[in-house]
N, C-alpha and C. Protein backbone atom coordinates (compact mmCIF):
# COMPACT_ATOMS: atom_id res chain seq x y z
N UNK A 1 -13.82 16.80 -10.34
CA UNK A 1 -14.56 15.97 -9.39
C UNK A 1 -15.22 14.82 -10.13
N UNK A 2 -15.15 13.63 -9.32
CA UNK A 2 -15.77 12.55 -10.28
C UNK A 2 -17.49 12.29 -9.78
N UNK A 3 -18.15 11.86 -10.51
CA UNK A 3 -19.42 11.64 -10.16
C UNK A 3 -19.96 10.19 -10.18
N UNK A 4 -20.39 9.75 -9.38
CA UNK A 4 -20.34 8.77 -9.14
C UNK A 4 -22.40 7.80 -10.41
N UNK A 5 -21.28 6.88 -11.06
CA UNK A 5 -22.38 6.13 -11.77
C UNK A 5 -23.21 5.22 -10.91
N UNK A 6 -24.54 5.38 -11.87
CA UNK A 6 -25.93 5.00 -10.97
C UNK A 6 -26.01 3.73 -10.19
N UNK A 7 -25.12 2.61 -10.53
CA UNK A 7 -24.78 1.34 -9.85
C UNK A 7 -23.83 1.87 -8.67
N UNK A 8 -23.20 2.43 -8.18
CA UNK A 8 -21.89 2.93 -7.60
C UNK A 8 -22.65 3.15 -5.57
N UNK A 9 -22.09 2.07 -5.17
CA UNK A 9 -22.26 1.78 -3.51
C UNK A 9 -21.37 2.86 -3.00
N UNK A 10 -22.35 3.84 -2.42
CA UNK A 10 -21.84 4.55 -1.85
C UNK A 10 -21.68 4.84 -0.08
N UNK A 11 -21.95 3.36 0.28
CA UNK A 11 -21.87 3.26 1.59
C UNK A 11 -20.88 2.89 2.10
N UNK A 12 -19.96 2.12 1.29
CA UNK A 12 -18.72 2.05 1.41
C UNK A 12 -17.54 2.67 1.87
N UNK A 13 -17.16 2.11 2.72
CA UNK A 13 -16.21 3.21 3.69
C UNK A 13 -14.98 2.90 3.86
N UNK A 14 -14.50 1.49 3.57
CA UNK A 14 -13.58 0.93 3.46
C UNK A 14 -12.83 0.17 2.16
N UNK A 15 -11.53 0.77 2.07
CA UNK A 15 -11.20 0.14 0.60
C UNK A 15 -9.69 -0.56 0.96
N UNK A 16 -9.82 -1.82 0.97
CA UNK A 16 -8.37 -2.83 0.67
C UNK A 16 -7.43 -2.31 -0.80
N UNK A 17 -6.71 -2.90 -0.27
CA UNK A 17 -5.20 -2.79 -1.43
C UNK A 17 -5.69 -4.84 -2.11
N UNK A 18 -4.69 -4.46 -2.96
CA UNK A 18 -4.67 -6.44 -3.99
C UNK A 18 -3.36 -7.11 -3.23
N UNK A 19 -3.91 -8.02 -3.02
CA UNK A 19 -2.30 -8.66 -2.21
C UNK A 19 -1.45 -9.32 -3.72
N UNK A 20 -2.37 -9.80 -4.32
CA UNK A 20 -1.25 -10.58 -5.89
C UNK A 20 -0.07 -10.40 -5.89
N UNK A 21 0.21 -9.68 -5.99
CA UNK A 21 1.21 -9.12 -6.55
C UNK A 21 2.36 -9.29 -5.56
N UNK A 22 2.62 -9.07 -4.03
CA UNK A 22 3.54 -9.59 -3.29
C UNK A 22 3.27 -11.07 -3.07
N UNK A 23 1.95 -11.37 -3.23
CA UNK A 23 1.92 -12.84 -2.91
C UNK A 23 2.78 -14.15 -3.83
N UNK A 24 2.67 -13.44 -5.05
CA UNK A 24 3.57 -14.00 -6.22
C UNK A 24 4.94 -13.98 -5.85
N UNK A 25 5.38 -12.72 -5.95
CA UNK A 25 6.40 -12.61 -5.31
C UNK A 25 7.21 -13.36 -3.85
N UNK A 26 6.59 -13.21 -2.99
CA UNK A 26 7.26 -13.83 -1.90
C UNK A 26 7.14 -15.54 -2.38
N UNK A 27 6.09 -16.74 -3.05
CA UNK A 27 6.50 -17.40 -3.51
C UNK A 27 7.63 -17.68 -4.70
N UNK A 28 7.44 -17.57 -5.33
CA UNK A 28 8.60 -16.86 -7.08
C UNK A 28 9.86 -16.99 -5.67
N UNK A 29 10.36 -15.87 -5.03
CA UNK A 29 11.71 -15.55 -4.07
C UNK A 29 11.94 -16.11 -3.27
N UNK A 30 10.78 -17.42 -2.85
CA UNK A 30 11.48 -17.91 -1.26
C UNK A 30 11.67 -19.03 -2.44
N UNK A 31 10.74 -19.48 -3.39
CA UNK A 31 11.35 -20.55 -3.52
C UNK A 31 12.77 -20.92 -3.98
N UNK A 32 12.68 -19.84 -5.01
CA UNK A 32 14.44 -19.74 -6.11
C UNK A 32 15.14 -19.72 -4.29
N UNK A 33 15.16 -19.11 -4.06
CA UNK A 33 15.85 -18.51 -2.82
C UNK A 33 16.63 -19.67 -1.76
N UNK A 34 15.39 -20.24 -1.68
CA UNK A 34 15.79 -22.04 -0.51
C UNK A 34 16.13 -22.73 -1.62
N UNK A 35 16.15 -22.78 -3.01
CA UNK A 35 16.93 -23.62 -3.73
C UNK A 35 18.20 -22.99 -3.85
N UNK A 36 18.66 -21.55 -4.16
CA UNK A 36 19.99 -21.66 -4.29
C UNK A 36 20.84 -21.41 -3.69
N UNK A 37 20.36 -21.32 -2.14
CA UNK A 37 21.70 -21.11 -0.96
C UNK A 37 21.84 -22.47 -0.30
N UNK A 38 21.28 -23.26 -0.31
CA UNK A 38 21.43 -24.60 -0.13
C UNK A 38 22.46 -25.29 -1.32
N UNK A 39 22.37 -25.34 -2.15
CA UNK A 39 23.27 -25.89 -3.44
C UNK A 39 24.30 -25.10 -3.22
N UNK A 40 24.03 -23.27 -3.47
CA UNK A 40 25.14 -22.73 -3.74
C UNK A 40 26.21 -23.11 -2.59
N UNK A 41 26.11 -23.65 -0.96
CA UNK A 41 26.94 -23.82 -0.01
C UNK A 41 27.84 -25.07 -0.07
N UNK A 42 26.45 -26.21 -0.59
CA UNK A 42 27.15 -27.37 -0.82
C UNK A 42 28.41 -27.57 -2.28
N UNK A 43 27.86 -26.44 -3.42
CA UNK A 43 29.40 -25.93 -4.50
C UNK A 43 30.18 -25.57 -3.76
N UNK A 44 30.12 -24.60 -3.04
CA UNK A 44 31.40 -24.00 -2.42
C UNK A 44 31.93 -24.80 -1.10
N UNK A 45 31.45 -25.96 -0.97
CA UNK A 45 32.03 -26.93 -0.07
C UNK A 45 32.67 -28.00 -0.61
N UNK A 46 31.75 -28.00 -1.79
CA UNK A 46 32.76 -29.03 -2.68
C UNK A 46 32.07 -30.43 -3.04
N UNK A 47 30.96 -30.43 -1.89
CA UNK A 47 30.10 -31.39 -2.01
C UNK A 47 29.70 -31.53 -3.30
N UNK A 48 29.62 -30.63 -4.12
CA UNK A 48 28.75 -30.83 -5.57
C UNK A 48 29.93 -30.68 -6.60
N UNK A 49 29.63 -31.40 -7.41
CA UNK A 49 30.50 -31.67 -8.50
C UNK A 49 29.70 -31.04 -10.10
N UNK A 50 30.68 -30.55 -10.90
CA UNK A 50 30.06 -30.32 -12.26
C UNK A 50 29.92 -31.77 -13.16
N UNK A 51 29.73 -31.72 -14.30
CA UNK A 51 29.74 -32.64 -15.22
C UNK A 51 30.60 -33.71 -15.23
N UNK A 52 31.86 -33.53 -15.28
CA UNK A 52 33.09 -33.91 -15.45
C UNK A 52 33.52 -34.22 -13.90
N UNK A 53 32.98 -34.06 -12.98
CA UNK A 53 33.66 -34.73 -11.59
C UNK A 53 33.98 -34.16 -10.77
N UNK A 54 34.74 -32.44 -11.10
CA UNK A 54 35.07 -31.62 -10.50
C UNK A 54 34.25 -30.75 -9.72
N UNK A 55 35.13 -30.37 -8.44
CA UNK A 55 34.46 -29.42 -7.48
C UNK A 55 34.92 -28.36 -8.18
N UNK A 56 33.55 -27.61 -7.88
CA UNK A 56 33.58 -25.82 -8.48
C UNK A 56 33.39 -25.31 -7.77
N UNK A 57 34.00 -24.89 -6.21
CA UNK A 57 33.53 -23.90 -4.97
C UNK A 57 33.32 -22.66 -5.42
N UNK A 58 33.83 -22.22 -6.72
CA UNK A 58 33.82 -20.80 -6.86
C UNK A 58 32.64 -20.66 -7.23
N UNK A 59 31.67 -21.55 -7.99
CA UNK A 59 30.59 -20.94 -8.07
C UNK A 59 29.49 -20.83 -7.32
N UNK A 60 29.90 -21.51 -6.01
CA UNK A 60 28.82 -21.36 -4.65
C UNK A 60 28.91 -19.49 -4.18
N UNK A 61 29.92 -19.27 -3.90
CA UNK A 61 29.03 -18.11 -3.52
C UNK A 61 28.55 -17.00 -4.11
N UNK A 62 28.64 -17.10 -5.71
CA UNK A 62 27.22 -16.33 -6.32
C UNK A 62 26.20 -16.94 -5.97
N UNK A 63 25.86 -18.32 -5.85
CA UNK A 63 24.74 -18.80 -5.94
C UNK A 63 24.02 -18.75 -4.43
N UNK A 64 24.88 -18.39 -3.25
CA UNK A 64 24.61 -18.09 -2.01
C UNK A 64 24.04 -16.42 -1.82
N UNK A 65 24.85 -15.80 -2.82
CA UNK A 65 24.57 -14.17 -2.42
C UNK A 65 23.05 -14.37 -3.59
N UNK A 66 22.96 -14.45 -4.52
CA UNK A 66 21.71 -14.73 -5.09
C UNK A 66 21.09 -15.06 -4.87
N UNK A 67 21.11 -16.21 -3.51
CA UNK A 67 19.84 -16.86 -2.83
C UNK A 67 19.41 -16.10 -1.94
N UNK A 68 20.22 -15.28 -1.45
CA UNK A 68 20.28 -14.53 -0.40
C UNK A 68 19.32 -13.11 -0.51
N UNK A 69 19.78 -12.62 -1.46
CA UNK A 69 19.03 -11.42 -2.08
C UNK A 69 17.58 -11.96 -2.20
N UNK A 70 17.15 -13.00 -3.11
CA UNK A 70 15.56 -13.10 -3.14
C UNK A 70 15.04 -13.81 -1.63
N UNK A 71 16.10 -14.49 -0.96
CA UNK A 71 15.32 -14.58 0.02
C UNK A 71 14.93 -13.29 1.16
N UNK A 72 15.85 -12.23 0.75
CA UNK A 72 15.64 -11.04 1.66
C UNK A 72 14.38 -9.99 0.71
N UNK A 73 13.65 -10.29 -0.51
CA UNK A 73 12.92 -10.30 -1.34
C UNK A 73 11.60 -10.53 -0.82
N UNK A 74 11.88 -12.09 -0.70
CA UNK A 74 10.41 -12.73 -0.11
C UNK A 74 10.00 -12.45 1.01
N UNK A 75 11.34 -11.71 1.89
CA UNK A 75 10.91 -10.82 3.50
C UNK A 75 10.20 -9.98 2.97
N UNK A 76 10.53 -8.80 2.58
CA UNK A 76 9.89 -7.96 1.59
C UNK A 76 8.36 -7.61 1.30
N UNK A 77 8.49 -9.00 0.62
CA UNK A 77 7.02 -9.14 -0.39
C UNK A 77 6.15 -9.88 1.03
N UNK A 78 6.52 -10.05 1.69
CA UNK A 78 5.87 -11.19 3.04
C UNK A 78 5.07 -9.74 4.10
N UNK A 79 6.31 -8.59 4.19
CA UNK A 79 5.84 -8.08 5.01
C UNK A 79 4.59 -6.82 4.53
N UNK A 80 4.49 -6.80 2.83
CA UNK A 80 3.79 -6.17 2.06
C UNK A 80 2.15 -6.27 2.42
N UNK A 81 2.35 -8.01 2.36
CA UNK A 81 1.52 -9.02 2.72
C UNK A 81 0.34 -8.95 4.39
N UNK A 82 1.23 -8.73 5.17
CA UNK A 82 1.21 -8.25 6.52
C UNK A 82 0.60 -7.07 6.79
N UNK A 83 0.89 -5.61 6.02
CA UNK A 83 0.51 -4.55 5.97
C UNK A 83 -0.65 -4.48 5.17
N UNK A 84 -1.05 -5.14 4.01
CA UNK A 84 -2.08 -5.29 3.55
C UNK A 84 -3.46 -5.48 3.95
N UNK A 85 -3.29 -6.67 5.33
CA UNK A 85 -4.42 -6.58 6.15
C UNK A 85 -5.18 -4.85 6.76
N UNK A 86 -4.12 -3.67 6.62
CA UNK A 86 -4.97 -2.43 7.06
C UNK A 86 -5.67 -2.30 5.67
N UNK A 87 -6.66 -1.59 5.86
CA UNK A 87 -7.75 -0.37 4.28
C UNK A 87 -6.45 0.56 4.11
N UNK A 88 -6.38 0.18 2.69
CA UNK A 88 -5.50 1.59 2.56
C UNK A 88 -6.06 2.65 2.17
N UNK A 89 -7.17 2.84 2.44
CA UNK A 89 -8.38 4.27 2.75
C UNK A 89 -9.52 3.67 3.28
N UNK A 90 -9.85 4.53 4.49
CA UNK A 90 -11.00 4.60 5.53
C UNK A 90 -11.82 5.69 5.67
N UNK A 91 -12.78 6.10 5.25
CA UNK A 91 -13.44 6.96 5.75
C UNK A 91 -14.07 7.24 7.16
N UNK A 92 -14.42 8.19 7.63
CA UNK A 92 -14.94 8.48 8.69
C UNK A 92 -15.19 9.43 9.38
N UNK A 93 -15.41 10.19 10.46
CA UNK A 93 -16.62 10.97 10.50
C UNK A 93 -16.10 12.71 10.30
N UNK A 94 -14.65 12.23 10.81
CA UNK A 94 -14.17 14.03 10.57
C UNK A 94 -12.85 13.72 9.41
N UNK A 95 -12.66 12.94 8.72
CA UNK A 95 -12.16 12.96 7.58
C UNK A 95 -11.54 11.78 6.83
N UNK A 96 -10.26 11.59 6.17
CA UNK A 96 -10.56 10.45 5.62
C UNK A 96 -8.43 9.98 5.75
N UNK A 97 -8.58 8.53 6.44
CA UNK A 97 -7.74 7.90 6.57
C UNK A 97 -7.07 6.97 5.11
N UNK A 98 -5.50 7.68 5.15
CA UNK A 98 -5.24 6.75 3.76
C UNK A 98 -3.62 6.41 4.21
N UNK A 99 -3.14 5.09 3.72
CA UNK A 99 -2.07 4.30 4.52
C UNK A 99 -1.06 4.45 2.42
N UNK A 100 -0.21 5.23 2.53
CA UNK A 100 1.09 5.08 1.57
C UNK A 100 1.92 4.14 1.87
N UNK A 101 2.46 3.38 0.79
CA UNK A 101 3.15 2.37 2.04
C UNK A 101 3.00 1.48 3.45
N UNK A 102 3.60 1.84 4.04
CA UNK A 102 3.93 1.65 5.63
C UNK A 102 3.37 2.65 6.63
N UNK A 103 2.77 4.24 5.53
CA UNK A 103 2.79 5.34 6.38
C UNK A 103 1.40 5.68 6.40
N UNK A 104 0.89 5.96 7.56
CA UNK A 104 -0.65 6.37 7.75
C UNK A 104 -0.90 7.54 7.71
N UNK A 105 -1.72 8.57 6.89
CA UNK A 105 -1.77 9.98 6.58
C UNK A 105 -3.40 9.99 6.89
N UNK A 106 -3.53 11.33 7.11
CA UNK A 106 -5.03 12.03 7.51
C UNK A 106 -5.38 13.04 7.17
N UNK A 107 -6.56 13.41 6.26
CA UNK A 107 -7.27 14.23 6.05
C UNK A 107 -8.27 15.02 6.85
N UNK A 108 -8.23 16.15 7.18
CA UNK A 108 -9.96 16.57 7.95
C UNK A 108 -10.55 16.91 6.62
N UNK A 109 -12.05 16.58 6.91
CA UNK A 109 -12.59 17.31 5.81
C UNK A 109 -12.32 18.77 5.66
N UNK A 110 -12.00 19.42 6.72
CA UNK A 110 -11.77 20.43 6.22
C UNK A 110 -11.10 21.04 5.28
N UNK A 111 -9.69 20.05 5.28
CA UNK A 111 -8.54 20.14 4.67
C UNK A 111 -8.48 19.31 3.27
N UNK A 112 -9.63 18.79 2.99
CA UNK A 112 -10.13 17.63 1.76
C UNK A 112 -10.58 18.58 0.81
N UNK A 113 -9.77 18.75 -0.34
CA UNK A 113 -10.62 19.12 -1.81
C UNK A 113 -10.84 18.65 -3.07
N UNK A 114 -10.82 16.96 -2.45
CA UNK A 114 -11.57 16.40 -3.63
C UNK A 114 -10.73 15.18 -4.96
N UNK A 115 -11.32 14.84 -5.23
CA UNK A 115 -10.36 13.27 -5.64
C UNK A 115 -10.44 13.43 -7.52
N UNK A 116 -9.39 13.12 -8.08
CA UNK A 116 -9.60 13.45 -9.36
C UNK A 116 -9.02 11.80 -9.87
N UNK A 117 -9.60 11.27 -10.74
CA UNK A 117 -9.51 9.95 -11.86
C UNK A 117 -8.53 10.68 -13.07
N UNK A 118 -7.86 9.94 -13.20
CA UNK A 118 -6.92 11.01 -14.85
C UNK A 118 -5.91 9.54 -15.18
N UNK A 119 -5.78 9.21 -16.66
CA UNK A 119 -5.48 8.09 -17.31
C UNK A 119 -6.12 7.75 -18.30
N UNK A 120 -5.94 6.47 -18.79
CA UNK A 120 -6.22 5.97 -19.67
C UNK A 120 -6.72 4.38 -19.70
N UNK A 121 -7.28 3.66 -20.00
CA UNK A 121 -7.55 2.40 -19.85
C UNK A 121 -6.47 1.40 -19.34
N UNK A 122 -6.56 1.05 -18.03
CA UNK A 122 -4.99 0.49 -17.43
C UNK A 122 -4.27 1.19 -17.17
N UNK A 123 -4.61 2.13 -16.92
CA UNK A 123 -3.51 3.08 -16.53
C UNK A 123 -3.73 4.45 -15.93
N UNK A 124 -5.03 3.89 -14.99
CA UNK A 124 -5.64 5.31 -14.56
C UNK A 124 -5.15 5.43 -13.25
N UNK A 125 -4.98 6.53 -12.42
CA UNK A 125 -4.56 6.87 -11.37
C UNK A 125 -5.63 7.89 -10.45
N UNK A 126 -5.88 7.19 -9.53
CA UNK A 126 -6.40 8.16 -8.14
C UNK A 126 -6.07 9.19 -8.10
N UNK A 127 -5.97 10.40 -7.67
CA UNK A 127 -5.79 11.81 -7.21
C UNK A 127 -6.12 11.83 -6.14
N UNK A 128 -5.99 11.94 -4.60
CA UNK A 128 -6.81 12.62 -3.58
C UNK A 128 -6.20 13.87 -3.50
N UNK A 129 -6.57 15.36 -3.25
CA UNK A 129 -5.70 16.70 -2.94
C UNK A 129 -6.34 17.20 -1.48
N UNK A 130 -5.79 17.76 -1.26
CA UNK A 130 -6.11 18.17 0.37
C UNK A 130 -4.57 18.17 1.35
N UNK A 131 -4.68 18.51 2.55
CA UNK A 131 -3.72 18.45 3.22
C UNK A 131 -3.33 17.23 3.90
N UNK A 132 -2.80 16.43 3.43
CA UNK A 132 -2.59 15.10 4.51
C UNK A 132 -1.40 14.98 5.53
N UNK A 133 -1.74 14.72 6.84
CA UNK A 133 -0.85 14.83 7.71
C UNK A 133 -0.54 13.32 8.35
N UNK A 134 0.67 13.05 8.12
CA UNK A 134 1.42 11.99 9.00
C UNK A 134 0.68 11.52 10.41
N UNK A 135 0.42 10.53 10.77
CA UNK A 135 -0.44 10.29 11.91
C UNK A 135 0.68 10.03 12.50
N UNK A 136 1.18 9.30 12.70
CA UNK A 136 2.74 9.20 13.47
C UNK A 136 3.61 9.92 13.78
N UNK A 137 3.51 10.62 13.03
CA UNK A 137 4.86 11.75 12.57
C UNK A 137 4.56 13.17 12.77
N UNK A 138 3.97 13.97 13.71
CA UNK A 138 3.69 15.18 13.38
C UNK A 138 4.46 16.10 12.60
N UNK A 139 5.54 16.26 12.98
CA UNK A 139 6.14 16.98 12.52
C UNK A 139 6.77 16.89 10.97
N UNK A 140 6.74 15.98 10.32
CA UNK A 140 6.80 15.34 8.83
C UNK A 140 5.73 16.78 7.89
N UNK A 141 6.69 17.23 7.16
CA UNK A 141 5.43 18.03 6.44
C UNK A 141 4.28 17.46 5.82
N UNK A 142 2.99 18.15 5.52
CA UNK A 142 2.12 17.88 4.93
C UNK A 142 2.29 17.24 3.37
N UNK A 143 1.22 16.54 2.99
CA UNK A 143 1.54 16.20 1.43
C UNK A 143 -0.06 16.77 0.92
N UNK A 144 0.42 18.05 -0.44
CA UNK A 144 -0.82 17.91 -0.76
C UNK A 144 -1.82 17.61 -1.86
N UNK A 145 -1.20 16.14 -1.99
CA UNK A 145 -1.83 15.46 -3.11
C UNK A 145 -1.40 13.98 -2.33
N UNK A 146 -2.10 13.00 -2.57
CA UNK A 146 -1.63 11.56 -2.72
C UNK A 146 -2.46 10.87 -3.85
N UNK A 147 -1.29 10.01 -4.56
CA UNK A 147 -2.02 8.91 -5.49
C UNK A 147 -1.89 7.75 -5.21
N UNK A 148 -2.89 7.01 -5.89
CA UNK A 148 -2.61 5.86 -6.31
C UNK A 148 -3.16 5.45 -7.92
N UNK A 149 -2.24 3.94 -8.02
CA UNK A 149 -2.51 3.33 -9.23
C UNK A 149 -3.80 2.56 -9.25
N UNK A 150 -4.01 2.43 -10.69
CA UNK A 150 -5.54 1.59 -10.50
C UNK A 150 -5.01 0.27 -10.33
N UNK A 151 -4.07 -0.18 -10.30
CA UNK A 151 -4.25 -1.88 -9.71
C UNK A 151 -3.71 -1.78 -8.19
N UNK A 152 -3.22 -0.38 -7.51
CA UNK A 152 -3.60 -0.79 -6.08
C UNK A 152 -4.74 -1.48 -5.27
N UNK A 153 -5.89 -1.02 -5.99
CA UNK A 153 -7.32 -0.89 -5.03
C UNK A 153 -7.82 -2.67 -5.68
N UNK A 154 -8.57 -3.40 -4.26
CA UNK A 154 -9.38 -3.86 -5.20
C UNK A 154 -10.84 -3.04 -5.75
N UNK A 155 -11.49 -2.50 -5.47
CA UNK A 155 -12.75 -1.52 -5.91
C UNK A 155 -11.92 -0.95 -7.02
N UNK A 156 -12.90 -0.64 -7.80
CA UNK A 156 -12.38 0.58 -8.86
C UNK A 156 -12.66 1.68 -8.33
N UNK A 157 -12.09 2.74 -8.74
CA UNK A 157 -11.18 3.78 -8.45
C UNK A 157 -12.49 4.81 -8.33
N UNK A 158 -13.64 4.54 -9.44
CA UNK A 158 -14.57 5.39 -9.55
C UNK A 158 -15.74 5.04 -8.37
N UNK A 159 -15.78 4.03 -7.79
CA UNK A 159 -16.33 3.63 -6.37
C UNK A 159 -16.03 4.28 -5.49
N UNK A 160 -14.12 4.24 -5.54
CA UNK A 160 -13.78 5.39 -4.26
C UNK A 160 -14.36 6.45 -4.24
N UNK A 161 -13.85 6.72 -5.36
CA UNK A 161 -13.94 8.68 -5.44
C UNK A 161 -15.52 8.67 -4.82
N UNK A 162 -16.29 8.18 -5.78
CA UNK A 162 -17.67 8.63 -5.82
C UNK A 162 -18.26 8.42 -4.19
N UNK A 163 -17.42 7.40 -3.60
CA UNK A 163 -18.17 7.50 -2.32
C UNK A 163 -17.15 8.58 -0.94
N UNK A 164 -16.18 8.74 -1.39
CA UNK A 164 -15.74 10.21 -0.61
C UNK A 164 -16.40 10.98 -0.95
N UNK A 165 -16.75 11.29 -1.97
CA UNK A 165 -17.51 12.65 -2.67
C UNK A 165 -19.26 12.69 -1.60
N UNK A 166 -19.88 11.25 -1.76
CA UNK A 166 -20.48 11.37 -1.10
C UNK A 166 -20.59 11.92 0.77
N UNK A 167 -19.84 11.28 1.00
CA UNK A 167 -19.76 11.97 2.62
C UNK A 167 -18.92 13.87 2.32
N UNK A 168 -17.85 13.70 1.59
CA UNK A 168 -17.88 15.11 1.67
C UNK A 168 -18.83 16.26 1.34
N UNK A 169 -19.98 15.95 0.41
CA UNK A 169 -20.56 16.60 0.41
C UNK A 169 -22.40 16.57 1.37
N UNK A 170 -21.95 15.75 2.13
CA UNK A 170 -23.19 15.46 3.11
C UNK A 170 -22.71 15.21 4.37
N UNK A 171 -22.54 16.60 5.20
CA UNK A 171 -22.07 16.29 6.35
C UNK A 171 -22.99 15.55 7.66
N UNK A 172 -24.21 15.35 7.08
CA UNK A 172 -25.40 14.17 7.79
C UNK A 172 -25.10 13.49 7.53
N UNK A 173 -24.63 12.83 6.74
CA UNK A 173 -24.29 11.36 6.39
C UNK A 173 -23.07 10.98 6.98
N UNK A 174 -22.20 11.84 7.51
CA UNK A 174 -20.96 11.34 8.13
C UNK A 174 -21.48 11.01 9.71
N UNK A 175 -22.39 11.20 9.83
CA UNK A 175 -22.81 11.28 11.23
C UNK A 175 -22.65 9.70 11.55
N UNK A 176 -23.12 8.70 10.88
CA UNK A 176 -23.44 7.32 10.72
C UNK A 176 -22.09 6.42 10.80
N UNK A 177 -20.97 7.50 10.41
CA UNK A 177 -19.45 6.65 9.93
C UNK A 177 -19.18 6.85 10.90
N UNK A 178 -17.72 5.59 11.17
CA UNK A 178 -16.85 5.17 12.30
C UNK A 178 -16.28 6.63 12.74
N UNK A 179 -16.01 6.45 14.25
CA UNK A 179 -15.09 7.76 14.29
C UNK A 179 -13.66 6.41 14.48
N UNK A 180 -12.87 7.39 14.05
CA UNK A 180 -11.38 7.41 14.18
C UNK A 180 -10.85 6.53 14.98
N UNK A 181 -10.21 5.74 15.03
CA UNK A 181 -9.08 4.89 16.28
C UNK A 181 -8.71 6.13 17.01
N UNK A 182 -8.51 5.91 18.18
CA UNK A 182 -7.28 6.39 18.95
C UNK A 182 -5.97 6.82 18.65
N UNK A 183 -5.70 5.32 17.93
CA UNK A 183 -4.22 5.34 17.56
C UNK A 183 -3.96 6.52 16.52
N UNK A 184 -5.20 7.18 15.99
CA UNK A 184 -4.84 8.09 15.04
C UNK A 184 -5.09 9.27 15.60
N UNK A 185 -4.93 9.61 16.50
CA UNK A 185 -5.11 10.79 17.54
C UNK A 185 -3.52 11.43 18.23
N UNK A 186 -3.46 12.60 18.43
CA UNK A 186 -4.64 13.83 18.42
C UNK A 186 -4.17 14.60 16.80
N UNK A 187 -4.76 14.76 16.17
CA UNK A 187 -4.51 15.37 14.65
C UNK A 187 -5.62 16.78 14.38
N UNK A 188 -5.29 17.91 14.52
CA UNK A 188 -6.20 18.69 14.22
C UNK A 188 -6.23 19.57 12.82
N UNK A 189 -6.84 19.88 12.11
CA UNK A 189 -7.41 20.08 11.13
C UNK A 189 -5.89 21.16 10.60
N UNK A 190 -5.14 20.93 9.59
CA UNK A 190 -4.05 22.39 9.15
C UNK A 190 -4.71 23.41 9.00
N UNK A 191 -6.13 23.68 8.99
CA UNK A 191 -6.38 24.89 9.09
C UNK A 191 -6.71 25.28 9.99
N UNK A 192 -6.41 24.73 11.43
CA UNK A 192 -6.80 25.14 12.21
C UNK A 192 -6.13 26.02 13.27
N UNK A 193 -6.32 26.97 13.92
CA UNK A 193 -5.34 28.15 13.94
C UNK A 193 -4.72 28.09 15.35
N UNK A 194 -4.50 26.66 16.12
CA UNK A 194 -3.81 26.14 16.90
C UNK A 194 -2.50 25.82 16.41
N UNK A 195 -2.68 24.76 15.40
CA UNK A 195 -1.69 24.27 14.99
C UNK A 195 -0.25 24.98 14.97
């Protein structure tokens, strides 16, 4: 269990992902991308000539399927971009919302045991363990661990932990946090003897 240092905001309930990293990307890929399916069409039309005068059509359509690929890249990195706008962890009042990917998973506290830090400088990784269940997906088995890397988050990693730790271990204090969307409904606890 991590403990949270004496500077460490623990009111915090919401934690973003870093966009950088697709944002680079989808520029870097659209641009190569609109430069070389445009050229590569006009080679393989003939419009463009090499050094010496000659049409080289053959080398347009590598340069079309290559444009093609990073421009289906910069879709990619665009729609990364898009998804980024959710917290890819939310806390709140009966447990704690965390988005993998594309995919939205849920914790009850009940089913929460706790977040472990393990790495090395640059290279530390999140732990959450507990039962997380597919909000979309019921029927998708449980996962019972999720990570992340430390350059997912913008917060550091020891902010998170330390402020889950806080509401999990103060069930007055959850009283104050958001309840749940809708959209993440109806999800009841895996230990609960409905299920």
């Amino acid at each position: 269990m991590t403990t949270a240092p004496p500077t460490t905001k623990l009111s915090k309930t919401t934690f973003y992902g870093k966009t950088w990293v697709p944002w680079a990307l989808m520029i870097t890929m659209s641009t190569l991308g609109l430069f070389s399916v445009p050229f590569g069409i006009l080679s393989w039309i003939g419009l463009i000539k090499d050094t010496y005068g000659h049409p080289r059509p053959d080398s347009g359509l590598p340069m079309v399927a290559v444009g093609s690929f990073m421009l289906l890249a910069a879709v990619g990195a665009l729609r990364d971009i898009l998804a980024a706008r959710n917290p890819l962890l939310e806390i709140y009042q009966d447990g704690i919302l965390l988005r993998k990917g594309r995919h939205p998973f849920f914790a009850h506290w009940a089913d929460y045991r706790g977040a472990r830090i393990t790495g090395t400088l640059g290279t530390y990784m999140l732990t959450l363990q507990g039962t997380f269940l597919h909000t979309k997906n019921q029927k998708q088995k449980p996962f019972g661990a999720i990570q992340y890397r430390q350059d997912r988050f913008i917060d550091p990693l020891q902010t998170i932990a330390a402020s889950i730790e806080h509401f999990q271990h103060n069930p007055a204090a959850r009283g104050q946090l958001p309840i749940r969307p809708s959209s993440h409904f109806p999800i009841m606890p895996a230990s609960d003897p409905r299920r």
